[in-house]
N, C-alpha and C. Protein backbone atom coordinates (compact mmCIF):
# COMPACT_ATOMS: atom_id res chain seq x y z
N UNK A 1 0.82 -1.19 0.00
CA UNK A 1 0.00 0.00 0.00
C UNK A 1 0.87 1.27 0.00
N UNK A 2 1.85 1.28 0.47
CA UNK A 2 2.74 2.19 0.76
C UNK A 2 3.14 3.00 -0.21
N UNK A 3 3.72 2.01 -1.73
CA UNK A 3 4.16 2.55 -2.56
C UNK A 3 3.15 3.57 -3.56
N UNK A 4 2.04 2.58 -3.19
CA UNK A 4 0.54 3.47 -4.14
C UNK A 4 0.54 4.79 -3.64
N UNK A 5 0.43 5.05 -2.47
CA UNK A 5 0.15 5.85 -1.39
C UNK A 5 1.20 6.94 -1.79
N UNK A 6 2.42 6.78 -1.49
CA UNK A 6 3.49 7.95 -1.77
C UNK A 6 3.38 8.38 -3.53
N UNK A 7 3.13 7.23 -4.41
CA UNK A 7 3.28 7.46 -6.11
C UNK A 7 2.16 8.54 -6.11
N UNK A 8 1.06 8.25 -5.52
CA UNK A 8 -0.23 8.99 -5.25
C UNK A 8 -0.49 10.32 -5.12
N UNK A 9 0.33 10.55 -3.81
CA UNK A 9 -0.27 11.51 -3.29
C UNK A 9 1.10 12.19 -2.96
N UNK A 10 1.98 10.96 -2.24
CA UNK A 10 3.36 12.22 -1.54
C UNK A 10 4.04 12.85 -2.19
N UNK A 11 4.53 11.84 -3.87
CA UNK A 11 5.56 13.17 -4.71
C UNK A 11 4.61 13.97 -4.85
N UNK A 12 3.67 14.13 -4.61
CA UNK A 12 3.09 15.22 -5.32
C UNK A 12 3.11 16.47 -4.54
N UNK A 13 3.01 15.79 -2.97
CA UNK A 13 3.46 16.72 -1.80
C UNK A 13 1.78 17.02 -1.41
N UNK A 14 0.82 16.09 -2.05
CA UNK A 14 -0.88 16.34 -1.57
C UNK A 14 -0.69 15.86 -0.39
N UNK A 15 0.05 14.72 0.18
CA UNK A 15 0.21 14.30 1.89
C UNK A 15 1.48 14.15 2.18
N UNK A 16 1.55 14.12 3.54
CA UNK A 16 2.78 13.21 4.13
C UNK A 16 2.04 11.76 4.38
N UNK A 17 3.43 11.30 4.53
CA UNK A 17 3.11 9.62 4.84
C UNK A 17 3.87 9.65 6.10
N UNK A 18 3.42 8.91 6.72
CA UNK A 18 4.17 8.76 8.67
C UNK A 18 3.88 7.33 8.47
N UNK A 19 5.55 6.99 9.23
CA UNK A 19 5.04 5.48 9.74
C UNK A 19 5.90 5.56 10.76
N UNK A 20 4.53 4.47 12.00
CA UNK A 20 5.52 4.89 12.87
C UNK A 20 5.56 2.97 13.61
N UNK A 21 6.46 2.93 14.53
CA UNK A 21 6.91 1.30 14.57
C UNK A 21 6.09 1.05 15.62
N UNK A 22 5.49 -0.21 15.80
CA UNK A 22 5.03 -0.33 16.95
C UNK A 22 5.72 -2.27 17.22
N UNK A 23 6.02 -2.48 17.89
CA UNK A 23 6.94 -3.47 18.29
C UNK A 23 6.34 -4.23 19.62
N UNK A 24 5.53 -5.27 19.28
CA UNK A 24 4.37 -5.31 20.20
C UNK A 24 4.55 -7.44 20.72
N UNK A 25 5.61 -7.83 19.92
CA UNK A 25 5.90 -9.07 19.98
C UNK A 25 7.33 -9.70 20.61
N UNK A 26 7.52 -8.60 21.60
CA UNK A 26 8.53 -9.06 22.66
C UNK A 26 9.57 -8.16 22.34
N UNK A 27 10.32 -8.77 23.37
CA UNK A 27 11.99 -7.47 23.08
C UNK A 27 12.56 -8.08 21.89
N UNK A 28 12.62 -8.70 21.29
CA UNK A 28 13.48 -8.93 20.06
C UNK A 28 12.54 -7.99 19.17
N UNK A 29 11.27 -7.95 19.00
CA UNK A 29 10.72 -7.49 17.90
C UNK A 29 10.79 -5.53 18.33
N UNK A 30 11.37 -5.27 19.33
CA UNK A 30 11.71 -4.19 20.07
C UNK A 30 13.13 -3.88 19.54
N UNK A 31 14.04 -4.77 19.22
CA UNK A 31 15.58 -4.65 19.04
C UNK A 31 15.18 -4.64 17.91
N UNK A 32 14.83 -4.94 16.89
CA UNK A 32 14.20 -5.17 15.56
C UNK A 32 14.09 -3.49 15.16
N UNK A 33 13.10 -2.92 15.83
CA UNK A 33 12.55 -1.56 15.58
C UNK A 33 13.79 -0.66 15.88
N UNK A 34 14.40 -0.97 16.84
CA UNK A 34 16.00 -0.19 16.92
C UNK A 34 17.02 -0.40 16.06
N UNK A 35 16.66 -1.72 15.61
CA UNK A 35 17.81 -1.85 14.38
C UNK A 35 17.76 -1.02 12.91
N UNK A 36 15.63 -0.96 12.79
CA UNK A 36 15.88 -0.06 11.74
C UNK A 36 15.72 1.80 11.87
N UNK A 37 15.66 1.85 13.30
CA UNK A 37 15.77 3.28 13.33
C UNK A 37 17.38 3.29 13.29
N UNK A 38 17.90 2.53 14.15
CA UNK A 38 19.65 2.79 13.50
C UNK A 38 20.31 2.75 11.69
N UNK A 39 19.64 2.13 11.08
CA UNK A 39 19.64 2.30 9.62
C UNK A 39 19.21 3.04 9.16
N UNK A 40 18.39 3.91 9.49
CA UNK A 40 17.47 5.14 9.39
C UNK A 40 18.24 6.17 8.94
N UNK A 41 19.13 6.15 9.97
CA UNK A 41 20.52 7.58 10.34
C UNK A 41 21.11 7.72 9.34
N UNK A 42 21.61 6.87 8.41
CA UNK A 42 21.95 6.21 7.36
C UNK A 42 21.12 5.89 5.90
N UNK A 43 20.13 6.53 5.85
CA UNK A 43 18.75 6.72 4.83
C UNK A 43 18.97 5.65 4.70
N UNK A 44 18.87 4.35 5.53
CA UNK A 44 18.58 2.80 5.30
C UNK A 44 17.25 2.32 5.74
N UNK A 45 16.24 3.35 6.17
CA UNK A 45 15.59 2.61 6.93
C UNK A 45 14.37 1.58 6.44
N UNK A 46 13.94 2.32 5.05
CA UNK A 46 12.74 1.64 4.29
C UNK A 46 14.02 0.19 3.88
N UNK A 47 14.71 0.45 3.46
CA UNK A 47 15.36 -0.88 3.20
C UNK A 47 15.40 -2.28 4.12
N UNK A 48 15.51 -1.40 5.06
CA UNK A 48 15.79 -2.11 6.67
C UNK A 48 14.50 -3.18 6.74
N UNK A 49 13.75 -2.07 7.00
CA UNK A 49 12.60 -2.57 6.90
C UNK A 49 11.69 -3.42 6.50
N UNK A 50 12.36 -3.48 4.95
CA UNK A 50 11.56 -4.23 4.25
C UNK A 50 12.26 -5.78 4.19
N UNK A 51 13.93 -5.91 4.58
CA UNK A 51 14.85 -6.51 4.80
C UNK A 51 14.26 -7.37 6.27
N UNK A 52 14.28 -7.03 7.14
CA UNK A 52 13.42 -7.43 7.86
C UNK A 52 11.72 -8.36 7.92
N UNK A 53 10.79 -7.68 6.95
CA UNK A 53 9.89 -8.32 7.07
C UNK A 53 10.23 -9.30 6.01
N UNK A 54 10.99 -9.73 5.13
CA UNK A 54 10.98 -10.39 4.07
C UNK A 54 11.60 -11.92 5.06
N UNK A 55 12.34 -11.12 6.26
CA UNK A 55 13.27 -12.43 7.08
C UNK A 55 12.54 -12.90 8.02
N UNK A 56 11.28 -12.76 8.42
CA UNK A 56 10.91 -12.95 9.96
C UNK A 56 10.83 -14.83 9.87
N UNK A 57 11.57 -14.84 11.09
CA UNK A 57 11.31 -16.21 11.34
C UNK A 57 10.62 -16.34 12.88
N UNK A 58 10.69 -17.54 13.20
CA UNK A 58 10.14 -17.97 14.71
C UNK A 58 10.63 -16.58 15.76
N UNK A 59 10.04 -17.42 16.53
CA UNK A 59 11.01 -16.80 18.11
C UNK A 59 12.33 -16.81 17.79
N UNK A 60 12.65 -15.71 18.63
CA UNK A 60 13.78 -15.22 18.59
C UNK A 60 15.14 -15.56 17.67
N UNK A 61 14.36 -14.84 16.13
CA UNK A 61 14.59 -15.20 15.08
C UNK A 61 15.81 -13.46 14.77
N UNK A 62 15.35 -12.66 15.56
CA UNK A 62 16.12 -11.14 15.20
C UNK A 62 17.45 -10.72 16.15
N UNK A 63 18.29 -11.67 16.11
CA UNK A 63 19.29 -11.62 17.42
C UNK A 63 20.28 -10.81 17.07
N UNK A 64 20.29 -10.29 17.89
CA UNK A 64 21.58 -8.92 17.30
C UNK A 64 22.42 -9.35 16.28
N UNK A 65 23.27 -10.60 16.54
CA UNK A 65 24.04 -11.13 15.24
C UNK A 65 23.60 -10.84 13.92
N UNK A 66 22.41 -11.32 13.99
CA UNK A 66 21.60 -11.29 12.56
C UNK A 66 21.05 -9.52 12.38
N UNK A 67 20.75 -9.17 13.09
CA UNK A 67 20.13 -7.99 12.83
C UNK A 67 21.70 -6.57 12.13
N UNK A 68 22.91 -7.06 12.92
CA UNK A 68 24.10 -6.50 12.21
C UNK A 68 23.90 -7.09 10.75
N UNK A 69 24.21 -8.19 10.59
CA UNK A 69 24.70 -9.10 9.38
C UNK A 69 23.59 -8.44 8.25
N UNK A 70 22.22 -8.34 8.70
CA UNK A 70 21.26 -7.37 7.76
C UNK A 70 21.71 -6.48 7.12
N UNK A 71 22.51 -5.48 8.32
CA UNK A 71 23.10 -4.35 8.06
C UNK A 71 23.95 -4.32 7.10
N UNK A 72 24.99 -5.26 7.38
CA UNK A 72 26.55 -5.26 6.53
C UNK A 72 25.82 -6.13 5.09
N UNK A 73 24.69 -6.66 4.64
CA UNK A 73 23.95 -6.62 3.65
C UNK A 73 23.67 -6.32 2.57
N UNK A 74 22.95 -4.68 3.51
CA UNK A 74 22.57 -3.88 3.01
C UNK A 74 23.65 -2.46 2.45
N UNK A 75 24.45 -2.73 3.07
CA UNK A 75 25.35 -2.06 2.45
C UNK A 75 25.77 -0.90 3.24
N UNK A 76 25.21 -1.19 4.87
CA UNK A 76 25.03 0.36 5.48
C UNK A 76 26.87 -0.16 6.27
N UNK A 77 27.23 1.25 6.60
CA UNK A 77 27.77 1.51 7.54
C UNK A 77 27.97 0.70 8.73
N UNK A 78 28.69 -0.28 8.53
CA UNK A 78 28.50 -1.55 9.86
C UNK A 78 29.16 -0.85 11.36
N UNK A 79 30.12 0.14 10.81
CA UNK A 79 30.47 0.48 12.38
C UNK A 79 29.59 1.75 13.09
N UNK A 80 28.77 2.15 12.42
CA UNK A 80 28.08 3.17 12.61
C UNK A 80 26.75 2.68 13.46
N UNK A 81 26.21 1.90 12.52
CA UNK A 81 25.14 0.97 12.80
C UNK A 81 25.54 -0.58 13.91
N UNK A 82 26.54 -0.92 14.09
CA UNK A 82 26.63 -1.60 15.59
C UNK A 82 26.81 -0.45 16.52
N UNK A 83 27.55 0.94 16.69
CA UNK A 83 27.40 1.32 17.43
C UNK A 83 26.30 1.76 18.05
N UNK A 84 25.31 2.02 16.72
CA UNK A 84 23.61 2.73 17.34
C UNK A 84 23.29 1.83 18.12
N UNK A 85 23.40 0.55 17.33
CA UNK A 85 22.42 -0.78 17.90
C UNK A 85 22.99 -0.98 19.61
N UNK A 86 24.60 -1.22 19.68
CA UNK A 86 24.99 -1.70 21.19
C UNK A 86 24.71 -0.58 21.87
N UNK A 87 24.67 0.50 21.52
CA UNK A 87 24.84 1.70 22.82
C UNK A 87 23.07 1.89 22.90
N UNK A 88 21.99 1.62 22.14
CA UNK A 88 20.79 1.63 22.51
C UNK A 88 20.39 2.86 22.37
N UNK A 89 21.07 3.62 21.39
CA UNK A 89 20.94 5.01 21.33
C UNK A 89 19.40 5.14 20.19
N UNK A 90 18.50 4.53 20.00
CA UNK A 90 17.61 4.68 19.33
C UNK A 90 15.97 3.68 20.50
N UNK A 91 17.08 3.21 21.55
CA UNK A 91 15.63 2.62 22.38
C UNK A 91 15.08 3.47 22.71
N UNK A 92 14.89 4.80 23.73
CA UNK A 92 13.75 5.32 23.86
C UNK A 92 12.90 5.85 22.62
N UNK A 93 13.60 6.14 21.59
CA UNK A 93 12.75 6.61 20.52
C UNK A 93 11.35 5.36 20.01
N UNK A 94 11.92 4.06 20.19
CA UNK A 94 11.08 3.23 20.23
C UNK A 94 10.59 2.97 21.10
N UNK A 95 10.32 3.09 22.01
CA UNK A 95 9.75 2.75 23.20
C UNK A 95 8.67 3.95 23.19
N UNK A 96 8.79 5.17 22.99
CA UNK A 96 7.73 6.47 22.90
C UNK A 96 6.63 6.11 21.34
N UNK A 97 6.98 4.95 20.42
CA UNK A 97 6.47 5.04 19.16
C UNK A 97 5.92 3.54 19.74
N UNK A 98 6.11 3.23 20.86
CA UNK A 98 5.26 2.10 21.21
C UNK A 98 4.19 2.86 22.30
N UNK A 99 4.66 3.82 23.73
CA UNK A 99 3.37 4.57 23.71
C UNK A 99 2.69 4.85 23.60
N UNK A 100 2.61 5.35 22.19
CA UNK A 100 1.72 6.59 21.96
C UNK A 100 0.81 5.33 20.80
N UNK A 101 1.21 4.38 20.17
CA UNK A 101 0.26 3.36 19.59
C UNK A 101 -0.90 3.02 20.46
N UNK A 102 -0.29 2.42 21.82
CA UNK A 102 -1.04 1.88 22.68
C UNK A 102 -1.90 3.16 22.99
N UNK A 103 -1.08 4.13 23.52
CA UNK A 103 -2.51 5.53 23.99
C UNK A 103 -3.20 5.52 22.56
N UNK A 104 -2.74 4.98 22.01
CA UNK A 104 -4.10 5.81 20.15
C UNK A 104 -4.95 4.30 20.36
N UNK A 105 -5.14 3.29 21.42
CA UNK A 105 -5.62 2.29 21.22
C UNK A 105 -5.45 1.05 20.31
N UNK A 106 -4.15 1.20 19.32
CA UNK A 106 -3.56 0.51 18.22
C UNK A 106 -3.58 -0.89 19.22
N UNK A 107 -3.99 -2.24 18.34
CA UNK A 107 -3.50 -3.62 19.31
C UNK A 107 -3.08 -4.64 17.89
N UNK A 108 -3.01 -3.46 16.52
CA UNK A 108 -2.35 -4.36 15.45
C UNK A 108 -2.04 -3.70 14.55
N UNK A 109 -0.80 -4.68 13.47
CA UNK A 109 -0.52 -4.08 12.65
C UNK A 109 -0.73 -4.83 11.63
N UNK A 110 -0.49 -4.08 10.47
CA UNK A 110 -0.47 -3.04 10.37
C UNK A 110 -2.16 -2.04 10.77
N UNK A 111 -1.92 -0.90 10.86
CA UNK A 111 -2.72 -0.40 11.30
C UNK A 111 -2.78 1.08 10.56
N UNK A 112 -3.66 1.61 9.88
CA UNK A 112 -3.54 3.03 8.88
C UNK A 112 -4.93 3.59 9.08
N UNK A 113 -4.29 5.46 9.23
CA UNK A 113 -4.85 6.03 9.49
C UNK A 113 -4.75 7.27 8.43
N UNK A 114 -6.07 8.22 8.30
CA UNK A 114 -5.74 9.14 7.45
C UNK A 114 -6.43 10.24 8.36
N UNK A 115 -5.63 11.19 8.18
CA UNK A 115 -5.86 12.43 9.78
C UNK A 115 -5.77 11.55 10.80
N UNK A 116 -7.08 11.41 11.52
CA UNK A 116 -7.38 10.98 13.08
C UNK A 116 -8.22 9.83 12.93
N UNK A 117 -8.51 9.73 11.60
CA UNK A 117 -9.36 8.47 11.07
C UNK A 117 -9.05 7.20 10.69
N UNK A 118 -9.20 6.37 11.52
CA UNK A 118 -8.61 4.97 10.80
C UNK A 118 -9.12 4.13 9.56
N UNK A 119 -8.49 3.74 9.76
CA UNK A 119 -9.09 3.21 7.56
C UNK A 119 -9.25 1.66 7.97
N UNK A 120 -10.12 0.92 8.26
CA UNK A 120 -9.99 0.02 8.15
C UNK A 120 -9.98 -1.15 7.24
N UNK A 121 -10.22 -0.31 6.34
CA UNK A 121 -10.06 -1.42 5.14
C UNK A 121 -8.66 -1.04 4.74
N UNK A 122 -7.72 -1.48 5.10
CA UNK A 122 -6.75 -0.85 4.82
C UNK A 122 -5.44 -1.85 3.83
N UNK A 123 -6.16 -2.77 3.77
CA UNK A 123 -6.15 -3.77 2.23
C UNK A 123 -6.51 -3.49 0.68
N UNK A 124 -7.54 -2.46 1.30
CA UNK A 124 -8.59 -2.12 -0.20
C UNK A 124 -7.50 -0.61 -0.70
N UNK A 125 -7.40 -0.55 -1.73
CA UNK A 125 -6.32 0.39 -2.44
C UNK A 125 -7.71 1.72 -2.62
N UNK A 126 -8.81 0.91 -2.81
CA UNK A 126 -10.00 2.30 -3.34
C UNK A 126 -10.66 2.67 -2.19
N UNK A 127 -10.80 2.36 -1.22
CA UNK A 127 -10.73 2.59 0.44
C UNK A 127 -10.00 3.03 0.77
N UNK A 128 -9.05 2.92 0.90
CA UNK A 128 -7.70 3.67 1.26
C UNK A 128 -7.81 5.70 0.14
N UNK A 129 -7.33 5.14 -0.88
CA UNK A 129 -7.68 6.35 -1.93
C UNK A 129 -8.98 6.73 -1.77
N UNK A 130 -9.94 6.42 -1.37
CA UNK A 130 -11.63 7.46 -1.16
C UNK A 130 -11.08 8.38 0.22
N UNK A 131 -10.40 7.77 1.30
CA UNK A 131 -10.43 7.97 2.68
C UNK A 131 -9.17 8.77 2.13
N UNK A 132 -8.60 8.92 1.16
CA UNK A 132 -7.31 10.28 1.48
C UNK A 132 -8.31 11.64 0.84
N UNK A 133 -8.87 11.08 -0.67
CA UNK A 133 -9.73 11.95 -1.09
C UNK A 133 -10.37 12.49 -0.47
N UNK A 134 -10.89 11.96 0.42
CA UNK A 134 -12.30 12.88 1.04
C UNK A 134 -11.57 13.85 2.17
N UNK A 135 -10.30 13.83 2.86
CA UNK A 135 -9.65 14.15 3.68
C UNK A 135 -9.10 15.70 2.82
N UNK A 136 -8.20 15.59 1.84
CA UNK A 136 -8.21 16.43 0.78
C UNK A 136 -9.00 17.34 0.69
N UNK A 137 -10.14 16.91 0.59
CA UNK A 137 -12.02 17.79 -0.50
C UNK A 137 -12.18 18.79 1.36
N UNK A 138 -11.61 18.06 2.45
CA UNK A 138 -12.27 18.32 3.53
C UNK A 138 -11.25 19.76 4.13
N UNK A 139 -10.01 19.82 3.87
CA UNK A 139 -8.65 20.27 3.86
C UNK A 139 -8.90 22.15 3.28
């Protein structure tokens, strides 16, 4: 949906797109969300990201080992990006983008919203596009 969404509307600069992490399946899937805000720093993060969901395995499938080795991958900055990751210099930022999910009542993902409005069809591409439109017409 993402890509429709930005081809759509964001080059055009009609919206922003926000995404924000919510990491709701233990501390690994918590180290996970720090690994790609540390790739982030590094305009890695949609990569990260998507590097990530393409890998998910079982339990404790995202172990720091692996979550570097992603990194050195992808092509980022391995000493830059173990340092974000060991020094934890991106946990509270995740930990406040897990907050504020839970205060918005979020209990899944993915989960999309347009303004203050949630979209729940958020599978449907013409649901999604009516619910930016009408936000737009309303603007």
């Amino acid at each position: 949906m993402k890509p429709l969404i930005v081809a759509e509307y964001v080059e055009s600069g009609a919206v922003r797109f926000e995404y924000r992490d919510y990491a709701f399946r233990g501390p690994q899937a918590v180290r996970a969300a720090e690994a790609a805000a540390c790739a982030a720093d590094q305009n890695g993060y949609w990569r990260y990201h998507d590097t990530l969901f393409l890998n998910q395995g079982g339990a404790n499938s995202f172990t720091d080992p692996r979550l570097k080795q992603m990194a050195e991958t992808l092509g980022l900055d391995t000493g830059a990006f173990n340092s974000c990751l060991d020094g934890g210099e991106k946990l509270e930022q995740v930990q406040q983008s897990i907050a504020a999910a839970q205060a918005a009542g979020i209990d899944s993902t993915p989960t999309l919203f347009v303004g203050s409005d949630e979209v729940d069809a958020w599978q449907d591409w013409n649901a999604v596009k009516q619910a930016i439109d009408d936000a737009l017409a309303q603007a």
